[in-house]
N, C-alpha and C. Protein backbone atom coordinates (compact mmCIF):
# COMPACT_ATOMS: atom_id res chain seq x y z
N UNK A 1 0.86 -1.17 0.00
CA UNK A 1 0.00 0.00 0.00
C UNK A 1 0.91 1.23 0.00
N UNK A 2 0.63 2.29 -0.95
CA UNK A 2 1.60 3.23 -1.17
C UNK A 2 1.39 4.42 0.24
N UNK A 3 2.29 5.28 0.78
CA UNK A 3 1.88 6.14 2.23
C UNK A 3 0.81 6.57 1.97
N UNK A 4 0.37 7.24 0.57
CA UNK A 4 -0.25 8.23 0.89
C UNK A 4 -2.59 8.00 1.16
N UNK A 5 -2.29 6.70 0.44
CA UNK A 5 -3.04 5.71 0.60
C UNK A 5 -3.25 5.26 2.11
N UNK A 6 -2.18 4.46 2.51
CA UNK A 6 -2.04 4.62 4.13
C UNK A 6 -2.53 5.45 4.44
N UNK A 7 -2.03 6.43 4.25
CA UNK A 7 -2.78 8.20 5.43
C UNK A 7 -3.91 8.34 5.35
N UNK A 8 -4.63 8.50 4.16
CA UNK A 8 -5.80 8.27 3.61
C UNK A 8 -6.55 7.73 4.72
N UNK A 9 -6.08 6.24 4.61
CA UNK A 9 -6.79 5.51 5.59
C UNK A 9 -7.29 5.71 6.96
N UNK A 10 -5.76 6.07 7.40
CA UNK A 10 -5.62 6.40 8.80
C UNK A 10 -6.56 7.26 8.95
N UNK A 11 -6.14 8.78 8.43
CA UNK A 11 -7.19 9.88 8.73
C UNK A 11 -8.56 9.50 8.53
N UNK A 12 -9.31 8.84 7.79
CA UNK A 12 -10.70 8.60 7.47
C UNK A 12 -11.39 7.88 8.26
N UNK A 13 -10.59 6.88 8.65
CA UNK A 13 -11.26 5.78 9.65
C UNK A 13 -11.83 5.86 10.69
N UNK A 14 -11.47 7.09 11.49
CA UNK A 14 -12.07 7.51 12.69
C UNK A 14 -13.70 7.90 12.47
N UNK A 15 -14.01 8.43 11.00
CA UNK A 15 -15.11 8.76 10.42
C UNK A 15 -16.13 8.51 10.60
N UNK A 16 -15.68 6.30 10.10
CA UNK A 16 -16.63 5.57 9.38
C UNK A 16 -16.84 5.36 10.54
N UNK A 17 -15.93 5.20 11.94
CA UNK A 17 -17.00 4.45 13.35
C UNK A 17 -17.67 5.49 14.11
N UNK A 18 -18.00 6.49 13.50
CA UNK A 18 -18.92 8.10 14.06
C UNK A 18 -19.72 7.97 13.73
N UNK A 19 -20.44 7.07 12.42
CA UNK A 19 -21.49 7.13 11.56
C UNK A 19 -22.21 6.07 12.52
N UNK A 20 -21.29 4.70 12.88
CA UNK A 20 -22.21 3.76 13.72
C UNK A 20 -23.12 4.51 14.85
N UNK A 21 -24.09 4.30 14.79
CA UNK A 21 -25.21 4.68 16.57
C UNK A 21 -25.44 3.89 17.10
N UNK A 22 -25.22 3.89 18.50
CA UNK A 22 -25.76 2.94 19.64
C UNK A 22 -26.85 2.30 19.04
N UNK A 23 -27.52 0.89 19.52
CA UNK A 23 -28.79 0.29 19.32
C UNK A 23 -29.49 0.24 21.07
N UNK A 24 -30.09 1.27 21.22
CA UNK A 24 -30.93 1.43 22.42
C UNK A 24 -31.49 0.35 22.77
N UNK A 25 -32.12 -0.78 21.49
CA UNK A 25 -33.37 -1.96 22.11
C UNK A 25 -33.03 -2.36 23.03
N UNK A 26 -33.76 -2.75 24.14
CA UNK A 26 -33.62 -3.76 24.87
C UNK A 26 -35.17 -3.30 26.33
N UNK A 27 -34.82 -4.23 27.06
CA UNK A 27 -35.60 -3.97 28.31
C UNK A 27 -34.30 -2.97 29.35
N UNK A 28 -34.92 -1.96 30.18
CA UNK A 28 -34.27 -1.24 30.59
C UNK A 28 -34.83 -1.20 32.03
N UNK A 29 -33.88 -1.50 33.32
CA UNK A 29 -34.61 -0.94 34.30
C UNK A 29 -33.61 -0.10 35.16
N UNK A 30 -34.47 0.69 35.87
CA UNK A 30 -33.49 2.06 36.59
C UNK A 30 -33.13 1.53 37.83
N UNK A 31 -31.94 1.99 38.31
CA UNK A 31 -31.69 2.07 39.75
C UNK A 31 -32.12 3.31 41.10
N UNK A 32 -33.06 3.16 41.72
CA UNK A 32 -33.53 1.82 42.29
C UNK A 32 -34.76 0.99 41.43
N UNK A 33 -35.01 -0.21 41.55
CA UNK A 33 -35.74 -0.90 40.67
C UNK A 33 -37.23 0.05 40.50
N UNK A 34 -37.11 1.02 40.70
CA UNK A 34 -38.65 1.19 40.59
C UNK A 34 -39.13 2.25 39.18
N UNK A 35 -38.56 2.04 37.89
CA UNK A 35 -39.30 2.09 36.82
C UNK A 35 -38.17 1.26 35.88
N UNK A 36 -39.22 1.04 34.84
CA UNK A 36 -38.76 0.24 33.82
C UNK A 36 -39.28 0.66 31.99
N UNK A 37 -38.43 0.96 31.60
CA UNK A 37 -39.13 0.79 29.55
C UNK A 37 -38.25 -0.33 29.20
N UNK A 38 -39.13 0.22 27.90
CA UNK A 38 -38.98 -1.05 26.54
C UNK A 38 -38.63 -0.20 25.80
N UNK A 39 -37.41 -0.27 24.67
CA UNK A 39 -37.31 0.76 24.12
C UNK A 39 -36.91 -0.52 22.69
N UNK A 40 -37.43 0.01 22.06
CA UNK A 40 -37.10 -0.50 20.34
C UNK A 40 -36.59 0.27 18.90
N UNK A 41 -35.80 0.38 18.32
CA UNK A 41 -35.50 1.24 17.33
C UNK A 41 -34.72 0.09 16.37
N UNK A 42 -35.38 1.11 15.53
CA UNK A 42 -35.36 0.26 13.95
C UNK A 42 -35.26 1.42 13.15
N UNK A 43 -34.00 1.66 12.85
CA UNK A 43 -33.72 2.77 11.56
C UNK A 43 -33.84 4.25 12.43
N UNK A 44 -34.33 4.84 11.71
CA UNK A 44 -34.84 6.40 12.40
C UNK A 44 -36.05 6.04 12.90
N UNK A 45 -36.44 5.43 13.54
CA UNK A 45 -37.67 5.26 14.58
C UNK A 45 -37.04 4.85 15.54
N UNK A 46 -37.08 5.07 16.88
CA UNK A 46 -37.41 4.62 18.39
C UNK A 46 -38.52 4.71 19.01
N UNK A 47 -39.07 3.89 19.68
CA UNK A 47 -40.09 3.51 20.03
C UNK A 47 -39.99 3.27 21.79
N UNK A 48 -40.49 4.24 23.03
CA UNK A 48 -40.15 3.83 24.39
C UNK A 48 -41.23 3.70 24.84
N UNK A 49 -41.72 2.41 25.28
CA UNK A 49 -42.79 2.17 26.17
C UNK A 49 -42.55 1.64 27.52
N UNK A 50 -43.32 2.00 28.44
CA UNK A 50 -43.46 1.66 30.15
C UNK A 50 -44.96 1.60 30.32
N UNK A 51 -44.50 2.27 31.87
CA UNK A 51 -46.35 1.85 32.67
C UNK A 51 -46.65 3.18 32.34
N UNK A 52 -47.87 3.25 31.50
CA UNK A 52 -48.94 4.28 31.18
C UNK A 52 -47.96 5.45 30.05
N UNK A 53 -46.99 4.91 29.52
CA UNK A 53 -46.17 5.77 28.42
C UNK A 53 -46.04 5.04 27.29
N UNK A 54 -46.06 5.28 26.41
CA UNK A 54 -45.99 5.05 24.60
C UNK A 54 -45.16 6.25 23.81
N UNK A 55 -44.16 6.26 23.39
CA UNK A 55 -43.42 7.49 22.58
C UNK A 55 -43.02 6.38 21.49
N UNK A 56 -43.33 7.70 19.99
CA UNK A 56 -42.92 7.12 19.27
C UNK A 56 -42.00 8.14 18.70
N UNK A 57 -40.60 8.15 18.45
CA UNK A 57 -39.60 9.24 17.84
C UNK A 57 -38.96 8.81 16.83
N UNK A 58 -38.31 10.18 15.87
CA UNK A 58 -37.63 9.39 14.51
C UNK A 58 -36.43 10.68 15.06
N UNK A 59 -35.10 9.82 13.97
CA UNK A 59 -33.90 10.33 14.93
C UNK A 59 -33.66 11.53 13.52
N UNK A 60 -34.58 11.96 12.84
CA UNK A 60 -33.93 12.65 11.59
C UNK A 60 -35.13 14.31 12.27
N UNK A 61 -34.98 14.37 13.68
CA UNK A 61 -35.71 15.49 13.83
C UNK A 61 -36.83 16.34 13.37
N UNK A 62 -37.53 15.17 12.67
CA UNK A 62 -38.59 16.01 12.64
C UNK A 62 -39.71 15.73 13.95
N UNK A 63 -40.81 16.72 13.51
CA UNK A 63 -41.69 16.56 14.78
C UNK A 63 -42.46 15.65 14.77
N UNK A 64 -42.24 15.24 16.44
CA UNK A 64 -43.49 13.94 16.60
C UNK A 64 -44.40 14.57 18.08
N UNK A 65 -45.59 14.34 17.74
CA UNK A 65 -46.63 14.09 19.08
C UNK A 65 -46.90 13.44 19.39
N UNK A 66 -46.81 13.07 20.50
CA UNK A 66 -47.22 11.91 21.53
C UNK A 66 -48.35 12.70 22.64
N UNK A 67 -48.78 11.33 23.36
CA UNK A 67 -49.98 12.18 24.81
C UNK A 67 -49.10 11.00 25.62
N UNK A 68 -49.17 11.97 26.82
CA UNK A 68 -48.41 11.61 27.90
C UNK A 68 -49.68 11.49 28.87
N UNK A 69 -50.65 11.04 29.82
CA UNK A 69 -51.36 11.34 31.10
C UNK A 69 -52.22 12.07 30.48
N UNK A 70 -52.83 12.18 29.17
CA UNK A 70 -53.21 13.07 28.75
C UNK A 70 -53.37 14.51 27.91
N UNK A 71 -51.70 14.41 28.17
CA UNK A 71 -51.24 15.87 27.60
C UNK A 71 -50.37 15.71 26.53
N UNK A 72 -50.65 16.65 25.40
CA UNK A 72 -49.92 16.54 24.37
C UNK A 72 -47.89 17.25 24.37
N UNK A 73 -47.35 16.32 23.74
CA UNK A 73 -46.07 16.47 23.55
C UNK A 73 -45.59 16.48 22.44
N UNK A 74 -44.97 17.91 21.66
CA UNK A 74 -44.06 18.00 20.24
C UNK A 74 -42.37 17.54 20.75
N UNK A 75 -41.91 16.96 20.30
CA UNK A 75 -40.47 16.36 20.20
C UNK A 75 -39.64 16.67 18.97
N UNK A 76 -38.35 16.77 18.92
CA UNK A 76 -37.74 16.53 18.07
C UNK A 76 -36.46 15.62 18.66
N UNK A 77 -36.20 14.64 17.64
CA UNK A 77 -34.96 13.88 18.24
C UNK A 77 -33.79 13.87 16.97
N UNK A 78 -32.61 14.28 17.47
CA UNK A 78 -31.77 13.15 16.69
C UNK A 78 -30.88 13.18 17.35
N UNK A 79 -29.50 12.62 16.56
CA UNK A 79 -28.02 11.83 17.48
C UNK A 79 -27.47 13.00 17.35
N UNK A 80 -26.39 13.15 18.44
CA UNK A 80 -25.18 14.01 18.89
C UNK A 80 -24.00 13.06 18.71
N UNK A 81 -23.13 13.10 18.01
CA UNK A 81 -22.47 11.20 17.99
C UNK A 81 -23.15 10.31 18.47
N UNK A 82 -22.51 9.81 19.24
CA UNK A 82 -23.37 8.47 20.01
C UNK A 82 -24.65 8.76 21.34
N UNK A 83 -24.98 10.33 20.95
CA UNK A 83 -25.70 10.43 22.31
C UNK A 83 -26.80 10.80 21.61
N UNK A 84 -28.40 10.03 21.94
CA UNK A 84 -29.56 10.06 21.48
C UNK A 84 -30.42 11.66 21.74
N UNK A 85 -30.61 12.82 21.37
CA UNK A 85 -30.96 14.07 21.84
C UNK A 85 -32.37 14.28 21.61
N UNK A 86 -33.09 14.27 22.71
CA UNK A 86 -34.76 14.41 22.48
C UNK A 86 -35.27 15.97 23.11
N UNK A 87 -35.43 17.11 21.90
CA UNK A 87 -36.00 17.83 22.85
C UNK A 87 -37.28 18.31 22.87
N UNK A 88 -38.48 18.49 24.06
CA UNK A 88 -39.83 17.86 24.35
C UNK A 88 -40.18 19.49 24.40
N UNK A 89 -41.44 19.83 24.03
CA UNK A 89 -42.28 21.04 24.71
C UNK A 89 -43.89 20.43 24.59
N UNK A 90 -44.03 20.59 25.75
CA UNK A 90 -45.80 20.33 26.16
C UNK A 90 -46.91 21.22 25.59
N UNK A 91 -48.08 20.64 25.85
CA UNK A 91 -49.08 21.92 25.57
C UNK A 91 -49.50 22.72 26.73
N UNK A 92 -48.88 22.48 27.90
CA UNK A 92 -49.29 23.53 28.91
C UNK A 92 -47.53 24.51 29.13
N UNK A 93 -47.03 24.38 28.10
CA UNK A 93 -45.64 25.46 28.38
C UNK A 93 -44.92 24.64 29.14
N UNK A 94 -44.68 23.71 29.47
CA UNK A 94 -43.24 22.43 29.99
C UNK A 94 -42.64 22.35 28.65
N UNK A 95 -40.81 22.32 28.99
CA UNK A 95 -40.17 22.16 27.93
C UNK A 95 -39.06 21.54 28.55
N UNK A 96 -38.60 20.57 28.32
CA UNK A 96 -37.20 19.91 28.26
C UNK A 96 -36.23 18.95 27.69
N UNK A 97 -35.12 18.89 27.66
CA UNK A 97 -34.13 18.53 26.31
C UNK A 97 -33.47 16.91 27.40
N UNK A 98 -33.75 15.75 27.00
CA UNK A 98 -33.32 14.48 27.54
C UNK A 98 -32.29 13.66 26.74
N UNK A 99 -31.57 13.79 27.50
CA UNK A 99 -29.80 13.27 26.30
C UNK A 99 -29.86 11.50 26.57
N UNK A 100 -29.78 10.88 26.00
CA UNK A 100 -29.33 9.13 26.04
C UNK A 100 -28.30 8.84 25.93
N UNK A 101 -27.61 8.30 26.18
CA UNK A 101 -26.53 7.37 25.89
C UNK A 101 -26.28 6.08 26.77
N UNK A 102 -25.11 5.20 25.83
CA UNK A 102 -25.06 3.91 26.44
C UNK A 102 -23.39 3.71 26.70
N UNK A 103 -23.21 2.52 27.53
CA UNK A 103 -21.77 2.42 28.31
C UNK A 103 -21.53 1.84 27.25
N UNK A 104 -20.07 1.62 26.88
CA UNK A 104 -18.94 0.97 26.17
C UNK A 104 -19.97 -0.48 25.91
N UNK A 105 -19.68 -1.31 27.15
CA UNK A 105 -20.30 -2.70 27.14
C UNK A 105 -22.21 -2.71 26.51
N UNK A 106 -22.69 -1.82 26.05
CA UNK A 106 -23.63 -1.27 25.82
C UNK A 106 -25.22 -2.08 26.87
N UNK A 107 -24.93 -2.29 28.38
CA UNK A 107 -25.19 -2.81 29.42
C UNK A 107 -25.85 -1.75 30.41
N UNK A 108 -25.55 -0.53 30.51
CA UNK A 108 -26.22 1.00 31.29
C UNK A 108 -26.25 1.97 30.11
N UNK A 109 -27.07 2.38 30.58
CA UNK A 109 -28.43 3.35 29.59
C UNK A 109 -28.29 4.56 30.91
N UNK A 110 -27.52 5.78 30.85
CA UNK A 110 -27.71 7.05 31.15
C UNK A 110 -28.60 7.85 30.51
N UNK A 111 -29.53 8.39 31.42
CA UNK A 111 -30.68 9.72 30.71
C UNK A 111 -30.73 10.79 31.26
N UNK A 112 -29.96 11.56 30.69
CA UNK A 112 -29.99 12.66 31.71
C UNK A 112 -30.85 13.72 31.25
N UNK A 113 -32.07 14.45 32.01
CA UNK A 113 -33.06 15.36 31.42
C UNK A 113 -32.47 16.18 32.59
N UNK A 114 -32.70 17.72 31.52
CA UNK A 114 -32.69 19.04 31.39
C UNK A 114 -33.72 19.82 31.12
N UNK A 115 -34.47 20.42 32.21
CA UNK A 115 -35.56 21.75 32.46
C UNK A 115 -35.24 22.95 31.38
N UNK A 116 -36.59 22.45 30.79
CA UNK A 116 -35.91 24.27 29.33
C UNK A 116 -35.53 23.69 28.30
N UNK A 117 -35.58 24.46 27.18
CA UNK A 117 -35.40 23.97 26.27
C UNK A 117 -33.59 23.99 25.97
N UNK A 118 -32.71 24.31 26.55
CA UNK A 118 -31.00 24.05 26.98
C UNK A 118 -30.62 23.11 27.84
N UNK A 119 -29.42 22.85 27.27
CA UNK A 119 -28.51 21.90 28.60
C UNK A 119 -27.82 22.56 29.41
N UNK A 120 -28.21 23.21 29.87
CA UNK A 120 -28.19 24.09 31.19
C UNK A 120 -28.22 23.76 32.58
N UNK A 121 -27.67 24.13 33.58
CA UNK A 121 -27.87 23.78 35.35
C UNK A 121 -27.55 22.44 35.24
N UNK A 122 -27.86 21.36 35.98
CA UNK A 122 -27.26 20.21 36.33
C UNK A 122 -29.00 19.80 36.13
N UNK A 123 -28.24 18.40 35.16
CA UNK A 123 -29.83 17.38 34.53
C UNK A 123 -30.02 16.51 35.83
N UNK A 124 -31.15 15.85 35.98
CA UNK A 124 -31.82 14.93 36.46
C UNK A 124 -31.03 13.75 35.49
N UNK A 125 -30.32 12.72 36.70
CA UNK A 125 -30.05 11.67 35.83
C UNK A 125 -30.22 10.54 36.18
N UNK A 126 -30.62 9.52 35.40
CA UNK A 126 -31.65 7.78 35.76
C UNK A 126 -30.69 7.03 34.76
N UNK A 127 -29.97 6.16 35.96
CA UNK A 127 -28.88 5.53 35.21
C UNK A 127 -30.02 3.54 34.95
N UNK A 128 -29.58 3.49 34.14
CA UNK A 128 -30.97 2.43 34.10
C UNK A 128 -29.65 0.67 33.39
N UNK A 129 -30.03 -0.26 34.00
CA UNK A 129 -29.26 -1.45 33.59
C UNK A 129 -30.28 -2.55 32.59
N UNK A 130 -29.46 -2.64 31.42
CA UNK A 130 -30.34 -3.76 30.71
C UNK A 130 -30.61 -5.26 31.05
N UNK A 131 -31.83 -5.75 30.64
CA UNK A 131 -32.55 -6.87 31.60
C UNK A 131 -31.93 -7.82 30.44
């Protein structure tokens, strides 16, 4: 292989494993055991269900509505490299931005939500282990 070919390589390669995204599926439960989702994604759809929640999101940001308890929710999601970025505004004026990501061993699921539509002040974070 001639260097410059080599270099080529070298430099580019870091690229092609930026493009890979985490695969969220699985069963998820938080520490302490007391909530749990299902989260499924297939392409630009993710899909998170629990007790009395259903979200359905696509990671190419456009808008999705969901009802939460009743109340309607506009979303937009997509990836930050490997970190899943959902940000939510309600119909009663609640707004906040919930970051995902997963450990190396892809085994803990960090969520850290942020009040407002910024990642601002220190998030609420639910470190959650796959079942």
């Amino acid at each position: 292989m001639n260097r410059t070919l080599a270099l080529t390589f070298l430099l580019t390669a870091p690229l092609w494993t930026q493009d890979k995204k985490p695969d969220l599926s699985g069963h998820w439960t938080a520490k302490p055991k007391n909530y749990q989702e299902t989260i499924q994604q297939k392409g630009p759809v993710v899909t998170i269900s629990g007790a009395n929640l259903f979200l359905k999101l696509t990671t190419d940001d456009r808008e999705c509505i969901n009802e939460v308890n009743g109340n309607e929710f506009h979303s937009k999601t997509h990836w930050e490299g490997a970190k899943l970025v959902t940000t939510v505004t309600g119909d009663r004026g609640l707004s906040m931005v919930e970051v995902r990501s997963l450990s190396a061993d892809g085994k803990t699921q960090t969520v850290e939500t942020y009040m407002g539509q910024t990642r601002t002040g220190s998030p609420m974070v639910r470190v959650e282990e796959k079942n």
